[in-house]
C-alpha atoms as a PDB file:
ATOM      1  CA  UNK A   1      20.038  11.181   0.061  1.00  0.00           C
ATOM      2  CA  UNK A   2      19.299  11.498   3.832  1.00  0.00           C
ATOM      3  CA  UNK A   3      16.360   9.088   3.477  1.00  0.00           C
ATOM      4  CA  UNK A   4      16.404   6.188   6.463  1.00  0.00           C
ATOM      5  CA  UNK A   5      15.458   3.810   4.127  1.00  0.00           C
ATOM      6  CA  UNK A   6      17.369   1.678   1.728  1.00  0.00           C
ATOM      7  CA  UNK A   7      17.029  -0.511  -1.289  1.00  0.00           C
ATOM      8  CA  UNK A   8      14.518   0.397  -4.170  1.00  0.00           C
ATOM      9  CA  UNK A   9      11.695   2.936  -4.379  1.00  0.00           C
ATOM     10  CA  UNK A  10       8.076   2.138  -5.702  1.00  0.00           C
ATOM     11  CA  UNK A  11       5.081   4.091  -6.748  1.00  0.00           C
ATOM     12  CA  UNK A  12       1.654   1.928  -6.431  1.00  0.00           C
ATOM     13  CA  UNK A  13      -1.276   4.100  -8.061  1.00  0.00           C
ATOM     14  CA  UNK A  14      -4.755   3.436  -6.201  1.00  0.00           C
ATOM     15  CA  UNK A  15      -7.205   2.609  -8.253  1.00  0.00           C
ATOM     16  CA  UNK A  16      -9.897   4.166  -5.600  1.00  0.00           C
ATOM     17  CA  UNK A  17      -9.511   7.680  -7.722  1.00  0.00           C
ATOM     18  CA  UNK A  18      -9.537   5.564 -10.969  1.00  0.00           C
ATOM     19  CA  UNK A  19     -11.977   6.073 -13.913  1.00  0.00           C
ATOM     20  CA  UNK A  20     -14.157   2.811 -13.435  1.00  0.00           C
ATOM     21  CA  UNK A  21     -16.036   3.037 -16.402  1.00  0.00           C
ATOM     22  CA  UNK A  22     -12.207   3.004 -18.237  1.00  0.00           C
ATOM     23  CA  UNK A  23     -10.966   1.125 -15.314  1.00  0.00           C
ATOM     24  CA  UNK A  24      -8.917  -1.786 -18.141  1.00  0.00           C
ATOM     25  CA  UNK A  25      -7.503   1.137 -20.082  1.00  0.00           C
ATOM     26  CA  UNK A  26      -6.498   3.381 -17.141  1.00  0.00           C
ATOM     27  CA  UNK A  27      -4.168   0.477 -15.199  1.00  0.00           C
ATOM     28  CA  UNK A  28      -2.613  -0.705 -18.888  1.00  0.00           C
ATOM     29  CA  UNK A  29      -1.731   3.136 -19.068  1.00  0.00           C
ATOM     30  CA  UNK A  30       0.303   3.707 -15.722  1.00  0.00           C
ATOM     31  CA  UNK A  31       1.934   0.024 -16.035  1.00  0.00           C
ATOM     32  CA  UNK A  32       2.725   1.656 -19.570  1.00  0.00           C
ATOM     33  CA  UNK A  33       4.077   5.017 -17.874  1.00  0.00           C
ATOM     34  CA  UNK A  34       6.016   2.683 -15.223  1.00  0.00           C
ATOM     35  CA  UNK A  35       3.716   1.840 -12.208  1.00  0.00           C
ATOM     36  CA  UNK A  36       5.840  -1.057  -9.871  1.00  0.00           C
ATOM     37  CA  UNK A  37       2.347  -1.976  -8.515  1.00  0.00           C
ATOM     38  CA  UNK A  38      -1.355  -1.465  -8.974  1.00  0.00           C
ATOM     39  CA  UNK A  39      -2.982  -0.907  -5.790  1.00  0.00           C
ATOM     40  CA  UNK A  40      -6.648  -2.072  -4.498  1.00  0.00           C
ATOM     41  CA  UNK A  41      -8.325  -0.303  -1.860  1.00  0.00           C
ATOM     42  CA  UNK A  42     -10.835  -2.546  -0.233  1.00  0.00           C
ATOM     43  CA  UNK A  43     -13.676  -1.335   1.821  1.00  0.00           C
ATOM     44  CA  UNK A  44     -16.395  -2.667   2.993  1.00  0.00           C
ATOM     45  CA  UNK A  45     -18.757  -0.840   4.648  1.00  0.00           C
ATOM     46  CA  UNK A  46     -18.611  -2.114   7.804  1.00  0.00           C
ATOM     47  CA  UNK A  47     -14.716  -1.625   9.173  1.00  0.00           C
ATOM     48  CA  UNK A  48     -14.797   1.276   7.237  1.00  0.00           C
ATOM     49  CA  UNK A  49     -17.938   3.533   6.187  1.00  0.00           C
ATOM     50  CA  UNK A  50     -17.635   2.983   2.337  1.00  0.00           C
ATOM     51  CA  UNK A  51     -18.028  -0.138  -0.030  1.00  0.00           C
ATOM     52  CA  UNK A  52     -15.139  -0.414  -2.792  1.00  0.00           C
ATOM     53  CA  UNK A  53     -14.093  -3.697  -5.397  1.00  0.00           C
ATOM     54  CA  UNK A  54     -13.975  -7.020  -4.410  1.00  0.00           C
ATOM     55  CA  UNK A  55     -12.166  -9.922  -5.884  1.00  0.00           C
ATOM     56  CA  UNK A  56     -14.443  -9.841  -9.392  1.00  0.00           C
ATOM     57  CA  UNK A  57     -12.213  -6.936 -10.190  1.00  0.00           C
ATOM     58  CA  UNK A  58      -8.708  -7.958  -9.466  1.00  0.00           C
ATOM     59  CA  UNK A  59      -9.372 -11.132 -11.388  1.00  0.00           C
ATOM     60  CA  UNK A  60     -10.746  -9.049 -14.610  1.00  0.00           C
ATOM     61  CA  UNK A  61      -7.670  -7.004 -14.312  1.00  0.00           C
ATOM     62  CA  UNK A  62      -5.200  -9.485 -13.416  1.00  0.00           C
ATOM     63  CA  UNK A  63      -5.096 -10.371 -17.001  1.00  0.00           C
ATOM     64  CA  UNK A  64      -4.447  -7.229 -18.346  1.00  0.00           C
ATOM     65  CA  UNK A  65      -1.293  -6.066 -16.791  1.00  0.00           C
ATOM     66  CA  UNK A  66       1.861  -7.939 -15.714  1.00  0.00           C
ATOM     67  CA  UNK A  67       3.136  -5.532 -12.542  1.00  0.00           C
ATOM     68  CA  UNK A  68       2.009  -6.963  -9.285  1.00  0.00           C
ATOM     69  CA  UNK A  69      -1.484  -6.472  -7.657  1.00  0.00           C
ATOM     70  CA  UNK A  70      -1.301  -5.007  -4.153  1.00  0.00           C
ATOM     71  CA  UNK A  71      -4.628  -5.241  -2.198  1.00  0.00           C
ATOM     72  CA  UNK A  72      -5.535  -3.398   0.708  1.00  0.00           C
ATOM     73  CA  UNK A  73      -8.225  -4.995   2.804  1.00  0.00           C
ATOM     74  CA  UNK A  74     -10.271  -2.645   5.392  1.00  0.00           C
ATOM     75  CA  UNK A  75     -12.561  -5.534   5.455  1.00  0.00           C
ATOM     76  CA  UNK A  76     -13.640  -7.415   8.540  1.00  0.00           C
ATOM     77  CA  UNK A  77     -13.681 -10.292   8.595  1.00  0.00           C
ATOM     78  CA  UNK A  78     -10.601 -10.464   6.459  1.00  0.00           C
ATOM     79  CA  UNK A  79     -10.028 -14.337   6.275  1.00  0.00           C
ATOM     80  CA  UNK A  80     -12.003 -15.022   3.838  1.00  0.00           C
ATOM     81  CA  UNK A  81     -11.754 -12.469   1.648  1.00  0.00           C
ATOM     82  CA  UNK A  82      -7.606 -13.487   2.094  1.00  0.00           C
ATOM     83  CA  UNK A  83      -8.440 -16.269  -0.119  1.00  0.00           C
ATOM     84  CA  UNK A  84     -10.489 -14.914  -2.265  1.00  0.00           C
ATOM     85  CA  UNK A  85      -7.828 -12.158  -3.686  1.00  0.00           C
ATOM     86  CA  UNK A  86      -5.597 -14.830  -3.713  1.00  0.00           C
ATOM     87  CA  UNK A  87      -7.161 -16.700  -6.236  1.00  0.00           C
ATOM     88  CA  UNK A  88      -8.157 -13.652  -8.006  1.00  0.00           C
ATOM     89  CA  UNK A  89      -4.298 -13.124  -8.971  1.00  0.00           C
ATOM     90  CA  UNK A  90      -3.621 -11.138  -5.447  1.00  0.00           C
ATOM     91  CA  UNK A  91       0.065 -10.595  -5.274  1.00  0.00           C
ATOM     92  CA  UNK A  92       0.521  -8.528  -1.897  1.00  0.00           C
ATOM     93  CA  UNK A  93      -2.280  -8.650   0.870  1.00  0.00           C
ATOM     94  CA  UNK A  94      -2.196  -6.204   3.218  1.00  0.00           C
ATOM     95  CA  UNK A  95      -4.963  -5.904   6.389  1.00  0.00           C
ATOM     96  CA  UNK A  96      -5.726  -4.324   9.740  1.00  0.00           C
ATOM     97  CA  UNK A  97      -4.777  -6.229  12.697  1.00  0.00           C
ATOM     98  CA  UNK A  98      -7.590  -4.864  14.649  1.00  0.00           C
ATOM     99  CA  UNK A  99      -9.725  -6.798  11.522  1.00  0.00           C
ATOM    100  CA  UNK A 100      -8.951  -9.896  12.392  1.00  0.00           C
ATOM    101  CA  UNK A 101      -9.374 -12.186  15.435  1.00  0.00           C
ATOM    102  CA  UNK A 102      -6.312 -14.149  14.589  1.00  0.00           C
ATOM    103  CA  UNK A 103      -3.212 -11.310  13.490  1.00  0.00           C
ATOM    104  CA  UNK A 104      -1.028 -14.602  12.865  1.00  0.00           C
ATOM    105  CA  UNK A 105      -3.098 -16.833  11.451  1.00  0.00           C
ATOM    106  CA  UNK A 106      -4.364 -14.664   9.293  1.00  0.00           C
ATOM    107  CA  UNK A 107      -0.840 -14.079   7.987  1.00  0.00           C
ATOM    108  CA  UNK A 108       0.233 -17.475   7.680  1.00  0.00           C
ATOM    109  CA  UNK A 109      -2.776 -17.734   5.642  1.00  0.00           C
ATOM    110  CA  UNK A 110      -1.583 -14.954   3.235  1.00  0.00           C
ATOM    111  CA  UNK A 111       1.058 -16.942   2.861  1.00  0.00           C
ATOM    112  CA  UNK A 112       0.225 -20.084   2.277  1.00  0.00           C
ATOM    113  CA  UNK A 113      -1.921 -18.533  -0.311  1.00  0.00           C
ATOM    114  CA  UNK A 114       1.538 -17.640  -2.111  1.00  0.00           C
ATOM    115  CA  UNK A 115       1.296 -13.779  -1.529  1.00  0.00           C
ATOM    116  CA  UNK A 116       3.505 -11.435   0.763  1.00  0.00           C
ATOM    117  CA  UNK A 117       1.994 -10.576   3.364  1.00  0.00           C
ATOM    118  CA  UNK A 118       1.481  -6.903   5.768  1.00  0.00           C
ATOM    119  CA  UNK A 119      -0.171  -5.250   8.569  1.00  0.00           C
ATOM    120  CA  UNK A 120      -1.783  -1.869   7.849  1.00  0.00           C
ATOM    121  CA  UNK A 121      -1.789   0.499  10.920  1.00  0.00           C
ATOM    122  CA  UNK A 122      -4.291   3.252  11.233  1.00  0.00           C
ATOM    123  CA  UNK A 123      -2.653   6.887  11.905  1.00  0.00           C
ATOM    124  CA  UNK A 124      -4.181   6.045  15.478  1.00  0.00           C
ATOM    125  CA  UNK A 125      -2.810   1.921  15.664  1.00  0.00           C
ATOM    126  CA  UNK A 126      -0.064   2.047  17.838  1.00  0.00           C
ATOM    127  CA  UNK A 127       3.490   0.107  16.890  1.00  0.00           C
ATOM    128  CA  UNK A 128       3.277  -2.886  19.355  1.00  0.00           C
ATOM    129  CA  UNK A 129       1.204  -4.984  16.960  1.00  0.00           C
ATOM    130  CA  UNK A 130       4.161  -5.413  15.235  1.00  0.00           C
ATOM    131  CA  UNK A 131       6.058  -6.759  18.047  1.00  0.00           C
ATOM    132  CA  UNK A 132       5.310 -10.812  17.885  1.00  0.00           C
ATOM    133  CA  UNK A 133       5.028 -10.572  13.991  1.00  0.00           C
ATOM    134  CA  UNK A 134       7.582  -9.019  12.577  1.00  0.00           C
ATOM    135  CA  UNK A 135       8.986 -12.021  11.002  1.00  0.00           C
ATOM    136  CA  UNK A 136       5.888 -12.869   9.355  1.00  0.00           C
ATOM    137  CA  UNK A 137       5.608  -9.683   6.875  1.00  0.00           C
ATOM    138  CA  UNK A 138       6.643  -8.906   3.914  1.00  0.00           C
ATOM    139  CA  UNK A 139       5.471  -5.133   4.214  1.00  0.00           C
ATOM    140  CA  UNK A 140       3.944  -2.923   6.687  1.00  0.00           C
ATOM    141  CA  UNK A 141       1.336  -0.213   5.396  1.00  0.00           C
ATOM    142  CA  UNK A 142       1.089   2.964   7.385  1.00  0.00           C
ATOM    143  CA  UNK A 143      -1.813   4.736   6.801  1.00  0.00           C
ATOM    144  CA  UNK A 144      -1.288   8.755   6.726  1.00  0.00           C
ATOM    145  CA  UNK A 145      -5.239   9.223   7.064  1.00  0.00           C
ATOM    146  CA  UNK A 146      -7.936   7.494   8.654  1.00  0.00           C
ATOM    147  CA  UNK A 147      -9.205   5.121   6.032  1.00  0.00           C
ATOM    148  CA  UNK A 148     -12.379   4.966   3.935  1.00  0.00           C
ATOM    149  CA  UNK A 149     -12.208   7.482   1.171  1.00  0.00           C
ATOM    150  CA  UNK A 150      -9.980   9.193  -0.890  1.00  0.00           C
ATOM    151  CA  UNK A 151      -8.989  12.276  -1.362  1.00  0.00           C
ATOM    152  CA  UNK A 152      -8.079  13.033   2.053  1.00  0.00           C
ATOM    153  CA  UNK A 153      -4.896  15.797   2.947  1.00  0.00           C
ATOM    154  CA  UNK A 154      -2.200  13.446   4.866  1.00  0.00           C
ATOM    155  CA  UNK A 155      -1.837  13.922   8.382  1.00  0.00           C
ATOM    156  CA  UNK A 156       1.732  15.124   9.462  1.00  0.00           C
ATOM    157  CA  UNK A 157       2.157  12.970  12.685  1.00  0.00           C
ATOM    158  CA  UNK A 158       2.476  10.083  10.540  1.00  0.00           C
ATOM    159  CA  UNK A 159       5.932  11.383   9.305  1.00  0.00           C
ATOM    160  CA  UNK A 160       7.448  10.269  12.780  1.00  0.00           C
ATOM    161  CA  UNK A 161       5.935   7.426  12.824  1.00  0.00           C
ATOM    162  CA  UNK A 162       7.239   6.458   9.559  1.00  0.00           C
ATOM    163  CA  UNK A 163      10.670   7.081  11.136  1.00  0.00           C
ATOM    164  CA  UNK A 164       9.829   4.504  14.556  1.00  0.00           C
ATOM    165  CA  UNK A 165       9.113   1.634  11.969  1.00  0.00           C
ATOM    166  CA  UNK A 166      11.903   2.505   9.591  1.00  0.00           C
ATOM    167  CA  UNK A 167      14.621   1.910  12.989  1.00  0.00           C
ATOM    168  CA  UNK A 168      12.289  -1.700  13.677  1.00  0.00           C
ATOM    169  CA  UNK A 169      12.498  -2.662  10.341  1.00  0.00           C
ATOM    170  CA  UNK A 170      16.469  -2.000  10.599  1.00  0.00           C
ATOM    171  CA  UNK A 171      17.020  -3.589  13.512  1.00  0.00           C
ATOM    172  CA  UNK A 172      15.064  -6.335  12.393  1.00  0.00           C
ATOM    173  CA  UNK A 173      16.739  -7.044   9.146  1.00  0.00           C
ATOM    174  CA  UNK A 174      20.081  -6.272  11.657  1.00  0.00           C
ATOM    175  CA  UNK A 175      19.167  -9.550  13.638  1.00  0.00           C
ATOM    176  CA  UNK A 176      19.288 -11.542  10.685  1.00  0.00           C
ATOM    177  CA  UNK A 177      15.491 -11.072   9.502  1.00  0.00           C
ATOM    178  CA  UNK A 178      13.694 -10.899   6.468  1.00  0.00           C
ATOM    179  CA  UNK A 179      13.456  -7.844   4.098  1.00  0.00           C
ATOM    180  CA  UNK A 180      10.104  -5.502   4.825  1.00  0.00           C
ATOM    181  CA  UNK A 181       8.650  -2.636   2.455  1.00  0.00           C
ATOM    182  CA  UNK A 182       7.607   0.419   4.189  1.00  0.00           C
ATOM    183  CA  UNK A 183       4.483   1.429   2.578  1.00  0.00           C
ATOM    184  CA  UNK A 184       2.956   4.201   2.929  1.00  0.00           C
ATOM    185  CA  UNK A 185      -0.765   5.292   1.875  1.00  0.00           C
ATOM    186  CA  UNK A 186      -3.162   8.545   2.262  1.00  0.00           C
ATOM    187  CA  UNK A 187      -2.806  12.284   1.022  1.00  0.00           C
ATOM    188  CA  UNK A 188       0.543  11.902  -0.875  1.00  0.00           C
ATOM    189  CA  UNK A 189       1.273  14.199  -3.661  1.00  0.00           C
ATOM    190  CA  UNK A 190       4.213  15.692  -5.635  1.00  0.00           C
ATOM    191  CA  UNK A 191       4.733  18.254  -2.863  1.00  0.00           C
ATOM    192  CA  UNK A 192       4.770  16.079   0.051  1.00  0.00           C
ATOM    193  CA  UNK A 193       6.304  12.260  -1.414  1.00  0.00           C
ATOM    194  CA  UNK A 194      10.199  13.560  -0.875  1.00  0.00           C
ATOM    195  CA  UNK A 195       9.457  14.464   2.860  1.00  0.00           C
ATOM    196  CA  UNK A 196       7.560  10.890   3.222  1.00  0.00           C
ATOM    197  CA  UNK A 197      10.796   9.007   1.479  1.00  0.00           C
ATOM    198  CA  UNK A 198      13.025  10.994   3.931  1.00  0.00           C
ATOM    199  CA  UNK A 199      11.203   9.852   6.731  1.00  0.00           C
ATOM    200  CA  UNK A 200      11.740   6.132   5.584  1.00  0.00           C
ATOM    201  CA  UNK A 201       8.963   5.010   3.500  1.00  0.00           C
ATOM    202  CA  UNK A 202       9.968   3.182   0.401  1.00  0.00           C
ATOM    203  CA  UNK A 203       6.958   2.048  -1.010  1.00  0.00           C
ATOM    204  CA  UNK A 204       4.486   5.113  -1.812  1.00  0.00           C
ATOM    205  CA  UNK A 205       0.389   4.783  -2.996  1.00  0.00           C
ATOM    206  CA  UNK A 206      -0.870   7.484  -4.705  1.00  0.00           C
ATOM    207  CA  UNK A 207      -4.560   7.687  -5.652  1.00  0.00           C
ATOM    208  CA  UNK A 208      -5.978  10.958  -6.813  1.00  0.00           C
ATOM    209  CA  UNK A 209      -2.446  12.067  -7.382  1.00  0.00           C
ATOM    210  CA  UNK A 210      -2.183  10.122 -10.295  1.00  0.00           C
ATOM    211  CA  UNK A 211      -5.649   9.390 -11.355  1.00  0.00           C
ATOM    212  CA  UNK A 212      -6.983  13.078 -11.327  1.00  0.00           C
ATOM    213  CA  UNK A 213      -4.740  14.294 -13.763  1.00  0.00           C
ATOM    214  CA  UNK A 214      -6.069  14.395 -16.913  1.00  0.00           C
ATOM    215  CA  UNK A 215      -4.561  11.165 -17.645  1.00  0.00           C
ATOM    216  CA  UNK A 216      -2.446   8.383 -15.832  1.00  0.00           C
ATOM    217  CA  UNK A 217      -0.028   8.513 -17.425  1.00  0.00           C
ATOM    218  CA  UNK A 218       0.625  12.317 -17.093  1.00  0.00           C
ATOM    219  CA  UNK A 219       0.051  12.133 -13.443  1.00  0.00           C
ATOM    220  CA  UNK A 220       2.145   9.138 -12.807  1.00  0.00           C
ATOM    221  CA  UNK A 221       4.899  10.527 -14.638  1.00  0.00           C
ATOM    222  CA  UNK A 222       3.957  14.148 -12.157  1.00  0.00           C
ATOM    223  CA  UNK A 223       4.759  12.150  -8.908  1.00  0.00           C
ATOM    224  CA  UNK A 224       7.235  10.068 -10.074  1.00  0.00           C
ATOM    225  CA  UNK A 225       9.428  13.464 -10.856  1.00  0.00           C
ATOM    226  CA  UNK A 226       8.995  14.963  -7.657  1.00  0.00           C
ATOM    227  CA  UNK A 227       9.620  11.328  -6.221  1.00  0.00           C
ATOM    228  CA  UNK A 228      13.524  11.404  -8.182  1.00  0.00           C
ATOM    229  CA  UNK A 229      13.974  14.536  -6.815  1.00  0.00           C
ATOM    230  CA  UNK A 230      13.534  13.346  -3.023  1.00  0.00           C
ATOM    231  CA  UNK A 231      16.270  10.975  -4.358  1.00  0.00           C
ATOM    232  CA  UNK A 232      18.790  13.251  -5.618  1.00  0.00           C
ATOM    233  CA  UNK A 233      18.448  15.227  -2.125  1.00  0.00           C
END
């Protein structure tokens, strides 16, 4: 494959275009059909103009499925609400540097919580907030649309900019430092996931991709064959 990046792929379905009135039975079914994480979107109507789940929810469904529960925060303040996922049975907290007053602190507190850690930059963020942090994360989340709903058609200049943290990440990990997912998150469906995992990504969240098929597990299993077929290129 002529993918930059290396190691193991993973699918995390959003459970933004989830069926919330089913929400229990719809996250047992893609762990069932072979989801590597479950993935929280977290808005709240103030750094971005919708209000999602909070930590009530990842602790009813922390019980209910063994994969590991990645949550997005596009929260500010994010603190806080850090500690709260935590002990909700967070396993992966990811947030916007421009969220928080503190971009270190708040990681160490991630971490301290006994969660990996990430930055999540906006199509818009530029790369240099990664540049005094790098070995604090555990994953870095590019977002391929502005944030705040779902549903939204990716926006193509984030495939280069997959590529610029891809050769940062390798460099890093080159100087001796610690191993980072490339996540990526917005618009990605079976037709566009093999260009994404080309560009570098290995870590992939797919939302209405997966939840608007007529079930989860059918539309898990949809992305997850055009997603081995970006690996046999």
């Amino acid at each position: 494959m002529s993918a930059q990046s290396t190691g193991p792929f993973r699918i995390a379905p959003s459970i933004l275009s989830a069926d919330f009135a089913r929400l229990g039975e719809e996250v047992r079914a893609i762990e069932a059909a072979g989801a590597d994480l479950v993935h929280f979107d977290v808005m709240d109507n103030h750094y971005v103009p919708n209000l999602t789940v909070g930590p009530m929810v990842c602790a009813a469904l922390r019980p209910l499925v063994q994969i590991p529960i990645d949550v997005h925060l596009m929260v500010s303040p994010v603190d806080r609400l850090i500690v709260d996922f935590a002990k909700a049975g967070a396993n992966l907290i990811t947030f916007h540097p421009e969220a928080s007053d503190h971009v270190d602190r708040s990681l160490r507190l991630i971490r301290d919580q006994g969660c990996r850690a990430g930055l999540v930059l906006n199509p818009a963020t530029p790369l240099n907030w990664l540049d005094h942090v790098m070995d604090r994360l555990d994953i870095i989340l590019l977002m391929s649309v502005n944030p705040g709903y779902g549903g939204q058609s990716l926006i193509a200049s984030t495939l280069p900019k997959i590529g610029q943290v891809r050769s940062r990440i390798e460099a890093h990990r080159a100087a001796g430092g610690q191993p980072i997912w490339l996540e990526v998150d917005g618009g990605i469906k079976v037709d566009n996931v093999s260009a994404l995992a080309v560009a570098g990504a290995d870590t992939f969240v797919a939302g209405s991709a997966v939840f608007g098929a007529p079930d989860p597990q059918g539309g898990y299993r949809g992305v997850m064959q055009a997603f081995r077929g970006a690996l046999s290129q």
